[in-house]
PDB file of N, CA and C in Angstrom:
ATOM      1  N   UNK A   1    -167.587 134.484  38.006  1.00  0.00           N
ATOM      2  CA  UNK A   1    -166.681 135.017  39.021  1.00  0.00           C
ATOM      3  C   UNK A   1    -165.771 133.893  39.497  1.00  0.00           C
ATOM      4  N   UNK A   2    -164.414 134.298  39.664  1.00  0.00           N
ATOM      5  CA  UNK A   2    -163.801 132.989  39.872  1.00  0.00           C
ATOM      6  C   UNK A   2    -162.890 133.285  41.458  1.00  0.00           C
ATOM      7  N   UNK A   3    -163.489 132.705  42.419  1.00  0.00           N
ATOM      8  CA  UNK A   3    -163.190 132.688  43.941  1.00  0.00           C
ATOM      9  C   UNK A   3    -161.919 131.967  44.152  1.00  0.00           C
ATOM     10  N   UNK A   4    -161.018 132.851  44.752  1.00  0.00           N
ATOM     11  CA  UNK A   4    -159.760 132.030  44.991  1.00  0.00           C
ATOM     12  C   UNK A   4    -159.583 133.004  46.721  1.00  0.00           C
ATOM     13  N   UNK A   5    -159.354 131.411  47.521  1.00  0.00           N
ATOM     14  CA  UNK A   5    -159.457 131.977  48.800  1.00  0.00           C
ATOM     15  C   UNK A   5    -158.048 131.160  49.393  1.00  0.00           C
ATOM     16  N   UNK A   6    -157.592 132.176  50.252  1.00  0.00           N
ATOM     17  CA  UNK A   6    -156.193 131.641  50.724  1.00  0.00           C
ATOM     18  C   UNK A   6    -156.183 131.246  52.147  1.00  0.00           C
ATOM     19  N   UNK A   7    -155.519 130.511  52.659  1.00  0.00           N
ATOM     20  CA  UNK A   7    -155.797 130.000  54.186  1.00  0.00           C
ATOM     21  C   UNK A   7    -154.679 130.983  54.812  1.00  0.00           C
ATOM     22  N   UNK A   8    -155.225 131.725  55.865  1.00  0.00           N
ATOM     23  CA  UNK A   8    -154.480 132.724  56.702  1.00  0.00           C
ATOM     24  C   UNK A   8    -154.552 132.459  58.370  1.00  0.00           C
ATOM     25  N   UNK A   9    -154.594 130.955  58.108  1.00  0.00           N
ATOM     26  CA  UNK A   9    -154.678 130.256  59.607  1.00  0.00           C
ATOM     27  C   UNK A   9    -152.403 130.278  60.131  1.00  0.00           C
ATOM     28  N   UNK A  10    -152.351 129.901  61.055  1.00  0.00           N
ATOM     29  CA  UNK A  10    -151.331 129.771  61.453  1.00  0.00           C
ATOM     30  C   UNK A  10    -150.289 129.566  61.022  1.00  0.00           C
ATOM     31  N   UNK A  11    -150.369 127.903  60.609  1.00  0.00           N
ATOM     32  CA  UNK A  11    -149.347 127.439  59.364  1.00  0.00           C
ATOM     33  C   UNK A  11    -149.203 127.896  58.147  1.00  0.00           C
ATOM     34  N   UNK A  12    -150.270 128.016  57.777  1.00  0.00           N
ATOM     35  CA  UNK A  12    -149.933 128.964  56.653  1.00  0.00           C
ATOM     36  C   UNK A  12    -149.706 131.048  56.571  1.00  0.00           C
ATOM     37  N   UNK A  13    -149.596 131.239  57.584  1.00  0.00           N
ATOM     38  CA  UNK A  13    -149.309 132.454  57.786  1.00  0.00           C
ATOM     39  C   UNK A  13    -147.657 132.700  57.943  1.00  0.00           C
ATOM     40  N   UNK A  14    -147.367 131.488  58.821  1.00  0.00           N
ATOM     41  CA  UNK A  14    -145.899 131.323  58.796  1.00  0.00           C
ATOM     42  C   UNK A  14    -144.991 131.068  58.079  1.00  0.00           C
ATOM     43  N   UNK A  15    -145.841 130.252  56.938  1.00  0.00           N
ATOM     44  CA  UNK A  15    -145.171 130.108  55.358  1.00  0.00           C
ATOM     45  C   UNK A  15    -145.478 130.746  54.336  1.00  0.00           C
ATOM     46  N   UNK A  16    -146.269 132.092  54.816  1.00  0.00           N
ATOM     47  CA  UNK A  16    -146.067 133.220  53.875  1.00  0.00           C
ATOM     48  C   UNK A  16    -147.195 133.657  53.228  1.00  0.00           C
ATOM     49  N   UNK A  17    -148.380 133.513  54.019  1.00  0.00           N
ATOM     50  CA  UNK A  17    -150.043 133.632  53.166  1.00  0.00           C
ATOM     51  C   UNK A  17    -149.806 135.330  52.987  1.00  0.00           C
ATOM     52  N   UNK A  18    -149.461 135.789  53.686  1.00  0.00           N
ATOM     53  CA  UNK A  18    -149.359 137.480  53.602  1.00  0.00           C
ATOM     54  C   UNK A  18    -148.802 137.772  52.232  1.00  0.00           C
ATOM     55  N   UNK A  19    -147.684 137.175  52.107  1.00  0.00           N
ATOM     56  CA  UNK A  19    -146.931 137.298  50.694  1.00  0.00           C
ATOM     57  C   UNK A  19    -147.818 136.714  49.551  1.00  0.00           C
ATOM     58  N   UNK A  20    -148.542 135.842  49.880  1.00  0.00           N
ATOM     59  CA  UNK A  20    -149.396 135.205  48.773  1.00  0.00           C
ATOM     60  C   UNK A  20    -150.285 135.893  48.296  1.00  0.00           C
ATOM     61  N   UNK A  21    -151.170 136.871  49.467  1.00  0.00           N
ATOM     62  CA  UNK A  21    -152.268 137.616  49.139  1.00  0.00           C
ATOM     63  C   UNK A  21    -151.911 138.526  48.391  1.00  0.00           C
ATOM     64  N   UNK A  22    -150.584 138.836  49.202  1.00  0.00           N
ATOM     65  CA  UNK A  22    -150.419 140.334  48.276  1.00  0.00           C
ATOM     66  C   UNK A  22    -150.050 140.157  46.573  1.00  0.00           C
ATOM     67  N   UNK A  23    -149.002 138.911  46.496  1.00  0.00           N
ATOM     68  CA  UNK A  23    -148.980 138.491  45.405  1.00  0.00           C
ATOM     69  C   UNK A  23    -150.406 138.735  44.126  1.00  0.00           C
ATOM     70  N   UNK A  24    -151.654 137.766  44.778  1.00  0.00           N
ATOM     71  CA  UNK A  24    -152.466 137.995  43.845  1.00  0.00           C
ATOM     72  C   UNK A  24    -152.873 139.195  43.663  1.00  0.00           C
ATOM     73  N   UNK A  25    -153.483 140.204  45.014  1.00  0.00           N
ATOM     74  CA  UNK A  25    -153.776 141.083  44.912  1.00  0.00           C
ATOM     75  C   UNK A  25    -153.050 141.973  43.590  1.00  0.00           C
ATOM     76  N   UNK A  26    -151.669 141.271  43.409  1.00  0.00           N
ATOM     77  CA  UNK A  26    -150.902 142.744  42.688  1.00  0.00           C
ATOM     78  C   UNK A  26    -151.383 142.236  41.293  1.00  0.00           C
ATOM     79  N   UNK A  27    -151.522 141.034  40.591  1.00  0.00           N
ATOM     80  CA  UNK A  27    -151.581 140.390  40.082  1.00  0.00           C
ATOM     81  C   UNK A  27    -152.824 140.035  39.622  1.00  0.00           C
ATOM     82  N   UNK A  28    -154.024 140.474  40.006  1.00  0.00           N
ATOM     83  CA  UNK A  28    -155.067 140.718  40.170  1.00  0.00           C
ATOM     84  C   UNK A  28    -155.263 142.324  39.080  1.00  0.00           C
ATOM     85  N   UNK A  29    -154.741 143.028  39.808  1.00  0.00           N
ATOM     86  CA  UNK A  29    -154.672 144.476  39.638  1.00  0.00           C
ATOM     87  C   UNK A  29    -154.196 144.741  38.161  1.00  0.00           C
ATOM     88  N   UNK A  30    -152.876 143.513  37.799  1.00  0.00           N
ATOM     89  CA  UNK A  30    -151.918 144.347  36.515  1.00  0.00           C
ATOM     90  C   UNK A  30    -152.754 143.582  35.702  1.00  0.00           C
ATOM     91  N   UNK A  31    -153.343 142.748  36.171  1.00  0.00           N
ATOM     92  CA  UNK A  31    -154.214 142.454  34.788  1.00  0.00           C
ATOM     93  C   UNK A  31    -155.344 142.865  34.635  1.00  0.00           C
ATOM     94  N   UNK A  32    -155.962 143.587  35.298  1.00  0.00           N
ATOM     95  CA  UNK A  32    -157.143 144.286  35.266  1.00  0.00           C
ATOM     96  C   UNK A  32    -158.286 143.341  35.673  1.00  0.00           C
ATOM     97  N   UNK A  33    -158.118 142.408  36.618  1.00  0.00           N
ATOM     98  CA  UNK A  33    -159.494 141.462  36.527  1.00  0.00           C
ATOM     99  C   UNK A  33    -160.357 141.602  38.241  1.00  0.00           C
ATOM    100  N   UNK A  34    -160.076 142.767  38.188  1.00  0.00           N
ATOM    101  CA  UNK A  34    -161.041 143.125  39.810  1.00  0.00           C
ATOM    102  C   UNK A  34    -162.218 142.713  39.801  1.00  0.00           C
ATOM    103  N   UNK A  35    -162.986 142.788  38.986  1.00  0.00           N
ATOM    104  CA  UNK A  35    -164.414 142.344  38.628  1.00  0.00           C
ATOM    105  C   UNK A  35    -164.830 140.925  38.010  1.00  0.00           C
ATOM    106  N   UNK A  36    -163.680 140.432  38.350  1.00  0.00           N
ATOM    107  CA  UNK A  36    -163.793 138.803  37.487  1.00  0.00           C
ATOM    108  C   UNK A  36    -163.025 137.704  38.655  1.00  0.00           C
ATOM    109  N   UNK A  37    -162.402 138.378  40.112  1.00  0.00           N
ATOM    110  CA  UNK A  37    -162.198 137.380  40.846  1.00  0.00           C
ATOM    111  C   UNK A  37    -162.325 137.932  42.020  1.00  0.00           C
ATOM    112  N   UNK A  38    -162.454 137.200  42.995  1.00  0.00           N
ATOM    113  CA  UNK A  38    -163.412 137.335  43.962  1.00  0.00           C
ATOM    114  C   UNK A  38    -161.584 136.723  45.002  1.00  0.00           C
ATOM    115  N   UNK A  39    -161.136 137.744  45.603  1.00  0.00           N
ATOM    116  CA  UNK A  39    -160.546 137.123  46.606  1.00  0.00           C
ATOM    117  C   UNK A  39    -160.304 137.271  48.194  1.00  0.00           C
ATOM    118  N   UNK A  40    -160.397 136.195  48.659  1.00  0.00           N
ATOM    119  CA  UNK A  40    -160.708 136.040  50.077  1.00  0.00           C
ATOM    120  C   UNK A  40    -159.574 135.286  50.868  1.00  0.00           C
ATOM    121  N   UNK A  41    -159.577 135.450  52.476  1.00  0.00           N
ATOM    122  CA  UNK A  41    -159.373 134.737  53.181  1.00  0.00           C
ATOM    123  C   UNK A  41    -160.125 133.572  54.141  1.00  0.00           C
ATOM    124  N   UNK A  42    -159.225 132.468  54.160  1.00  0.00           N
ATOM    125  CA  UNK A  42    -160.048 131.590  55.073  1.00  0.00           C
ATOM    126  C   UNK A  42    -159.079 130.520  55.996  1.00  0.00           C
ATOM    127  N   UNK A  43    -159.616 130.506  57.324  1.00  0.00           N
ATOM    128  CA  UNK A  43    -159.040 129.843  58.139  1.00  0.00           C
ATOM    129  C   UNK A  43    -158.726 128.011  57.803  1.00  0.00           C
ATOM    130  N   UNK A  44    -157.873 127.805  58.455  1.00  0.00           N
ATOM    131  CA  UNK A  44    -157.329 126.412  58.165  1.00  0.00           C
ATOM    132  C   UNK A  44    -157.980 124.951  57.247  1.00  0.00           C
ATOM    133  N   UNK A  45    -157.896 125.325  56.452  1.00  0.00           N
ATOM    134  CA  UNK A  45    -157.901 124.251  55.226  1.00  0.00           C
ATOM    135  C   UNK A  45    -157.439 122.477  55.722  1.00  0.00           C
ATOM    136  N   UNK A  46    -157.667 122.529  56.754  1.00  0.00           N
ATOM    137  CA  UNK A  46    -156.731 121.253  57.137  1.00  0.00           C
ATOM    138  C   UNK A  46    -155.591 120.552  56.413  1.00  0.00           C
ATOM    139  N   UNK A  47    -155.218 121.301  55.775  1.00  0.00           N
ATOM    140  CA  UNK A  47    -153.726 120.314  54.945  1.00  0.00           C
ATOM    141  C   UNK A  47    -152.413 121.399  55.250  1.00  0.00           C
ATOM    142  N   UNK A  48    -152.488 121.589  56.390  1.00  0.00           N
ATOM    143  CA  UNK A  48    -151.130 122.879  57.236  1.00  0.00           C
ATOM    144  C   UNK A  48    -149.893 122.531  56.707  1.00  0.00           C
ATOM    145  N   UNK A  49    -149.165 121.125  56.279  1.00  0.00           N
ATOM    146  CA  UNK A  49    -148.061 120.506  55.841  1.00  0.00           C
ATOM    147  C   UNK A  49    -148.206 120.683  54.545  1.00  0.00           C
ATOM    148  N   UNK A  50    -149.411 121.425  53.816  1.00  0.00           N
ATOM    149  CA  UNK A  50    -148.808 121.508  52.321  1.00  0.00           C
ATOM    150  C   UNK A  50    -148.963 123.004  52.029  1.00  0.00           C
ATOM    151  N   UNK A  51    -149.238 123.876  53.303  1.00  0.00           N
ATOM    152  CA  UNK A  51    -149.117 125.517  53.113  1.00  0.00           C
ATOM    153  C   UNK A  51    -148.247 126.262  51.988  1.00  0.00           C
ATOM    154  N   UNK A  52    -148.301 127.280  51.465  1.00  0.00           N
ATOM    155  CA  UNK A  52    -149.522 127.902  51.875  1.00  0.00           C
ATOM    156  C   UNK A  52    -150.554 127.625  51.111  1.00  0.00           C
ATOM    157  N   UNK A  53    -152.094 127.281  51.516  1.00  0.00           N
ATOM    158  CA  UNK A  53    -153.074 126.623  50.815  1.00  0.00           C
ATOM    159  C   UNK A  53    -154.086 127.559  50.250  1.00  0.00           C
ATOM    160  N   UNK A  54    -154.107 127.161  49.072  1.00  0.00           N
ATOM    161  CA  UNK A  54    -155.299 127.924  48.412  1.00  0.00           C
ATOM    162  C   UNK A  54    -155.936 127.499  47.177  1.00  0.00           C
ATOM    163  N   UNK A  55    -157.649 127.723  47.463  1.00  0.00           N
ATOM    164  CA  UNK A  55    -158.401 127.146  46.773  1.00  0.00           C
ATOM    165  C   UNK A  55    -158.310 128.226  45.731  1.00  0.00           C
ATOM    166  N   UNK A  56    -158.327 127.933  44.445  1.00  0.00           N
ATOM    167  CA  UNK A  56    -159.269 127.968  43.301  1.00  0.00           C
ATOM    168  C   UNK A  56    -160.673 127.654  42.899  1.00  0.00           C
ATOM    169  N   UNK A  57    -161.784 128.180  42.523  1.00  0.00           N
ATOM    170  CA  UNK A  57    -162.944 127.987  42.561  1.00  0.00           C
ATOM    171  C   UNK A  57    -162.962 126.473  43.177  1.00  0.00           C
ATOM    172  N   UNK A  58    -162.711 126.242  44.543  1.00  0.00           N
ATOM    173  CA  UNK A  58    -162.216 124.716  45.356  1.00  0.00           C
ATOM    174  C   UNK A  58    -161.575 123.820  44.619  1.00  0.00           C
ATOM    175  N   UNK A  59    -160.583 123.992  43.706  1.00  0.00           N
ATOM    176  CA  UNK A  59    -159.262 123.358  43.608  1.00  0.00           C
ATOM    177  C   UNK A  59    -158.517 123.777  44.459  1.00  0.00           C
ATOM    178  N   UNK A  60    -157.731 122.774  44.959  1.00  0.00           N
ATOM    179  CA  UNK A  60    -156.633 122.695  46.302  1.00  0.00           C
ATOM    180  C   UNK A  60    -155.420 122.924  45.197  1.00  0.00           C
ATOM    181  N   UNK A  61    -154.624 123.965  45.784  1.00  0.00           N
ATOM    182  CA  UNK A  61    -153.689 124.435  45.134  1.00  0.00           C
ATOM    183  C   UNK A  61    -152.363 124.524  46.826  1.00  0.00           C
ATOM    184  N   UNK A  62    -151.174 124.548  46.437  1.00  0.00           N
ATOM    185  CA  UNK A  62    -150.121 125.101  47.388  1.00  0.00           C
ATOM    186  C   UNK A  62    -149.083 126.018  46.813  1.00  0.00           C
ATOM    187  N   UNK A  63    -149.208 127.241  47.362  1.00  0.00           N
ATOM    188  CA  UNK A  63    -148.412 128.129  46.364  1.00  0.00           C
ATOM    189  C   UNK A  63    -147.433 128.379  47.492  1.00  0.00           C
ATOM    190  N   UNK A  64    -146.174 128.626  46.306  1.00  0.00           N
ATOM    191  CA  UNK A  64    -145.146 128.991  46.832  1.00  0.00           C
ATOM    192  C   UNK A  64    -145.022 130.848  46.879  1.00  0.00           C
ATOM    193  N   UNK A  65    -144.748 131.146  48.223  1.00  0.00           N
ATOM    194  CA  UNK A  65    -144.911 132.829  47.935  1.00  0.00           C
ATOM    195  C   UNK A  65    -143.924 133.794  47.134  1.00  0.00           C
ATOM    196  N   UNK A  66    -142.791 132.784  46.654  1.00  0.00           N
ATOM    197  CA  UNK A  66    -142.015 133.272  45.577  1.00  0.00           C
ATOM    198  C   UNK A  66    -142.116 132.906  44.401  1.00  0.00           C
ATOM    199  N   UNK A  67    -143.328 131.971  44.033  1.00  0.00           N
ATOM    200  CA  UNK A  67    -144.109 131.692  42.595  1.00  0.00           C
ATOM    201  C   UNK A  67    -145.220 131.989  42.678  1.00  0.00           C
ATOM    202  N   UNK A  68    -145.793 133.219  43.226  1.00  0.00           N
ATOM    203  CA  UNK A  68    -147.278 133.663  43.289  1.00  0.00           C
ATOM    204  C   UNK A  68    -147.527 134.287  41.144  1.00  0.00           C
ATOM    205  N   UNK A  69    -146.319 134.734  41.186  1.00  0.00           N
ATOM    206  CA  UNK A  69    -146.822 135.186  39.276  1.00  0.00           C
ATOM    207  C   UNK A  69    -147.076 133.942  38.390  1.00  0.00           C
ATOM    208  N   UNK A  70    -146.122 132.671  38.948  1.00  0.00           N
ATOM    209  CA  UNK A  70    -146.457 131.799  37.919  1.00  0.00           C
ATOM    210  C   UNK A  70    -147.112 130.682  38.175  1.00  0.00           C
ATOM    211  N   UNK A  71    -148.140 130.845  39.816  1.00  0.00           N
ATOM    212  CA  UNK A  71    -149.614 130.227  39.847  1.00  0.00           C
ATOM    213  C   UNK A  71    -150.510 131.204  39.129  1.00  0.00           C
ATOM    214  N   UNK A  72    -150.567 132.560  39.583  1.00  0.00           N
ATOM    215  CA  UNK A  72    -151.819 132.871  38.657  1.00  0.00           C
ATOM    216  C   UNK A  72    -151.799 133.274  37.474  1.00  0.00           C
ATOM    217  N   UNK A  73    -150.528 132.692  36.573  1.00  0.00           N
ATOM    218  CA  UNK A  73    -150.421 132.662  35.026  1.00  0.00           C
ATOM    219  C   UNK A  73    -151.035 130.967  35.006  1.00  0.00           C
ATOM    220  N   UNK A  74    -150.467 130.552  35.568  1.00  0.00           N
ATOM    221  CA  UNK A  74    -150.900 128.946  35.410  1.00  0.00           C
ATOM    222  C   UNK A  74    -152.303 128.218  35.839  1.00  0.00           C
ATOM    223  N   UNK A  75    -153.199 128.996  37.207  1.00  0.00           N
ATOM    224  CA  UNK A  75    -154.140 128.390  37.460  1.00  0.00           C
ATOM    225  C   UNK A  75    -155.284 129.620  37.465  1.00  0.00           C
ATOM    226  N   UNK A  76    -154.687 130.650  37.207  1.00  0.00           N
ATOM    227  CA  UNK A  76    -156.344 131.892  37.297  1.00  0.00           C
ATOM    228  C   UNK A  76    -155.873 132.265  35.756  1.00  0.00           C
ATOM    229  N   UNK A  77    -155.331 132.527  35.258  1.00  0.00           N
ATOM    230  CA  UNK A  77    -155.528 133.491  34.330  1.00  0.00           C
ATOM    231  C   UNK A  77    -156.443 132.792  33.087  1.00  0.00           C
ATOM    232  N   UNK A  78    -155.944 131.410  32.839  1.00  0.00           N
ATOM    233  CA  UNK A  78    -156.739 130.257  32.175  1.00  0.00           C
ATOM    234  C   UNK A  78    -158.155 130.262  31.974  1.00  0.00           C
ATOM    235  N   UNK A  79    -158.874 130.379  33.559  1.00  0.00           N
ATOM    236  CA  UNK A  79    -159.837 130.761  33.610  1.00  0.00           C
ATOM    237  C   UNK A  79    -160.434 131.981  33.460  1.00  0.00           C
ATOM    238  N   UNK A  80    -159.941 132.943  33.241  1.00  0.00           N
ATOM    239  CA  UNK A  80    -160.742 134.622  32.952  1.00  0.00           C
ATOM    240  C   UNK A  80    -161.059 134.579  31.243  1.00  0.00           C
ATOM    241  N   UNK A  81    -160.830 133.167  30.468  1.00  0.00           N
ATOM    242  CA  UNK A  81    -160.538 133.531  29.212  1.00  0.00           C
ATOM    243  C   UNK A  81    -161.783 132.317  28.597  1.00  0.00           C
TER     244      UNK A  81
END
């Protein structure tokens, strides 16, 4: 199962964690891997200046919420395979 959890604390809410979630969520969905990732929210990651933050099975990742398709081509999909 591969856990990717997004920080939906302040700073990163303001730089777009909403857009991020939904991102994977959709992205999640078109590839069919509901049962192969596990995704969550979690409060402040302490690194607010590199929002929006999100772990990969705890790789520190910062996604941009208008490159949410080409983090999880680049850092989840790798792993489902």
């Amino acid at each position: 199962m591969i856990k990717i959890k997004v920080c939906i604390g302040s700073a990163c809410h303001v730089k777009g964690s909403r857009r991020v979630v939904e991102g994977l969520q959709f992205q999640i969905a078109e590839n069919g891997l509901k049962d192969k990732i596990n995704l969550g929210g979690v409060f402040c990651m302490g690194k607010c200046q590199e929002g929006v933050c999100v772990t990969v099975n705890d790789k520190f990742c910062s996604v941009d919420p208008d490159k949410v398709e080409d983090f999880f081509k680049d850092e989840v999909l790798p792993l489902t395979k």
